[in-house]
C-alpha atoms as a PDB file:
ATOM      1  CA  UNK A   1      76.972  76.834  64.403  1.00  0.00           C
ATOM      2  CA  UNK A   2      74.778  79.658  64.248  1.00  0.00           C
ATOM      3  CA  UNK A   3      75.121  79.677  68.156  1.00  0.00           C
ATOM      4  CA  UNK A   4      79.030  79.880  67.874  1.00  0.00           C
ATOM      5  CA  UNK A   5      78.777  83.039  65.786  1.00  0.00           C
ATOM      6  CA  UNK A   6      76.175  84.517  67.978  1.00  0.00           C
ATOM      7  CA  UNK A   7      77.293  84.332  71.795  1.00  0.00           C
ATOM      8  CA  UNK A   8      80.519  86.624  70.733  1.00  0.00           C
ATOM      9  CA  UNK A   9      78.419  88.884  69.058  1.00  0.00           C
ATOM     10  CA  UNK A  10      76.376  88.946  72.299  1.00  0.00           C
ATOM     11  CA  UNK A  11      78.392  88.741  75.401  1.00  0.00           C
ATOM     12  CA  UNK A  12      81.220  90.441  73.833  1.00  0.00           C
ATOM     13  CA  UNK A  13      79.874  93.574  71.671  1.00  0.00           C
ATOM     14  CA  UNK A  14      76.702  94.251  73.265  1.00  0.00           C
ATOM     15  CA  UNK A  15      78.799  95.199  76.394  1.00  0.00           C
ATOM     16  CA  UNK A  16      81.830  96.929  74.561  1.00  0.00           C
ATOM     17  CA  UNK A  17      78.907  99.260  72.168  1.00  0.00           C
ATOM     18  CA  UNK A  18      77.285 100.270  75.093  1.00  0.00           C
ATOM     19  CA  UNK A  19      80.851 101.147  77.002  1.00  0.00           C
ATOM     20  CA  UNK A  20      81.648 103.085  74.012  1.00  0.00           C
ATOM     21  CA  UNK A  21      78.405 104.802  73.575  1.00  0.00           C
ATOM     22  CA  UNK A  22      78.016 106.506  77.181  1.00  0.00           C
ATOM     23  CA  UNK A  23      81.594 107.390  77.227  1.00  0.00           C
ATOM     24  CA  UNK A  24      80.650 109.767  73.985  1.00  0.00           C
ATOM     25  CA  UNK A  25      77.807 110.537  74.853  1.00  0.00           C
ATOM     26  CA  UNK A  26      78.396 111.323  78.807  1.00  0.00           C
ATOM     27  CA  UNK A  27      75.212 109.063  79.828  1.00  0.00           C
ATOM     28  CA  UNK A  28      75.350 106.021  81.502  1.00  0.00           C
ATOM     29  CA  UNK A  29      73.042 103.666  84.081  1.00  0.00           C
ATOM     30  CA  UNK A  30      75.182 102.078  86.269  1.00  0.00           C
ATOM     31  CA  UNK A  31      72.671  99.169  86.939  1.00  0.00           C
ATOM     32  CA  UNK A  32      72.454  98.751  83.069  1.00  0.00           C
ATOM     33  CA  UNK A  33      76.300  98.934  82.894  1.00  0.00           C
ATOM     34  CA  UNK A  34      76.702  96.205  85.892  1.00  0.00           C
ATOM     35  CA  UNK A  35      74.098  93.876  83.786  1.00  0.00           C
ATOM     36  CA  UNK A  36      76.617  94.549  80.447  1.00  0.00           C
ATOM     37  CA  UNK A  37      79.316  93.788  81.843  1.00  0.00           C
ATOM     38  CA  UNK A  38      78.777  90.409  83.712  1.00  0.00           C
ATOM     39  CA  UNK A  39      78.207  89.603  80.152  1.00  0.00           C
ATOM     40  CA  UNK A  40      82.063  89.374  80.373  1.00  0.00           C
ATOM     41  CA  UNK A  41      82.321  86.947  83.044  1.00  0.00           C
ATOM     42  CA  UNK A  42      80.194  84.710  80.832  1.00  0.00           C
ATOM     43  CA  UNK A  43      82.231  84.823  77.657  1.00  0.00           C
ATOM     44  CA  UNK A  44      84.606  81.241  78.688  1.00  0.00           C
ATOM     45  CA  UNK A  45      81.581  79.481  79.838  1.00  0.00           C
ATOM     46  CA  UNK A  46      79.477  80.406  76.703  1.00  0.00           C
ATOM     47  CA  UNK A  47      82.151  79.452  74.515  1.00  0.00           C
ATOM     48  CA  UNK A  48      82.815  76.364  75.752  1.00  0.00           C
ATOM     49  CA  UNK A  49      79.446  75.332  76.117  1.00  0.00           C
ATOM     50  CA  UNK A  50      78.457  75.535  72.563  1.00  0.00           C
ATOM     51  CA  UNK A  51      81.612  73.844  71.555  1.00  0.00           C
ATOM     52  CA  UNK A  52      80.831  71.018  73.708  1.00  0.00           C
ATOM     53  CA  UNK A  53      77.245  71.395  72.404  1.00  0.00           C
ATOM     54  CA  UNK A  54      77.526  71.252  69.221  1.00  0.00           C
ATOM     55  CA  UNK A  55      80.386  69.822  68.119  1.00  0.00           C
ATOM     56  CA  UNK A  56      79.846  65.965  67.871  1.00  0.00           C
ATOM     57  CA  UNK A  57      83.254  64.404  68.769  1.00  0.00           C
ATOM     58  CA  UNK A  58      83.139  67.266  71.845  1.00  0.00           C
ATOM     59  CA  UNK A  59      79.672  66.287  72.760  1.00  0.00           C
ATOM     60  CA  UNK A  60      80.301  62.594  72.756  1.00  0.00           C
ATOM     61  CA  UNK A  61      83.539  62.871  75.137  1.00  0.00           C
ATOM     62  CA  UNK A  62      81.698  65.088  77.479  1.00  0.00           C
ATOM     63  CA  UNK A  63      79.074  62.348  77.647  1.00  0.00           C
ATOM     64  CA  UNK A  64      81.582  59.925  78.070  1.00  0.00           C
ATOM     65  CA  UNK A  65      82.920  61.652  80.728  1.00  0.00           C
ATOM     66  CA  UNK A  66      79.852  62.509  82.380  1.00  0.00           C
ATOM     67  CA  UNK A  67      78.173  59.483  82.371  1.00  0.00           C
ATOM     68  CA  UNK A  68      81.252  57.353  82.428  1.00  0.00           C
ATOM     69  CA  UNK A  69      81.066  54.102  81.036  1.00  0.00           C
ATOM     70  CA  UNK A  70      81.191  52.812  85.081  1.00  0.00           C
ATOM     71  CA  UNK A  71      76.670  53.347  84.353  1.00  0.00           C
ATOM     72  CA  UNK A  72      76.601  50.910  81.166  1.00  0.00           C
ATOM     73  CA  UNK A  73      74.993  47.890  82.457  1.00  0.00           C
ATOM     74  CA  UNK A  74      75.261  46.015  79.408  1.00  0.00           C
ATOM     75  CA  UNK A  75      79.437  46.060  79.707  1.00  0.00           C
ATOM     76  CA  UNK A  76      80.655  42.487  80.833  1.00  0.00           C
ATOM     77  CA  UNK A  77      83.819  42.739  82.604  1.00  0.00           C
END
């Protein structure tokens, strides 16, 4: 849960203070700014991940679906 609140706060704010900040203050390091702002490409991965992560029913399916039941050997057909 904890997670969920974090990885917003990170890969969406961190990026947006810092665009903010060197447009006020006229400063900016554009390899610091390329770094920032792939934090926005990561922002649907994140997000989904922690779901899937930590939300039980979520987790569970994704096994399911991962795993498949096709690898239990102790299902009789």
């Amino acid at each position: 849960m904890v997670c969920q609140i974090l990885s917003p706060l990170i890969f969406n704010m961190l990026p947006l203070v810092y665009i903010v900040t060197t447009l006020f203050l006229g400063v900016s390091d554009p390899r610091l700014s390329i770094v920032l702002n792939l934090g926005f490409s990561w922002i649907p991965f994140i997000n989904s991940f922690t779901t899937i992560y930590f939300v039980l029913p979520y987790k569970q399916g994704a096994k399911e679906i991962l795993f498949g039941k096709c690898f239990n050997a102790n299902e009789t057909r």
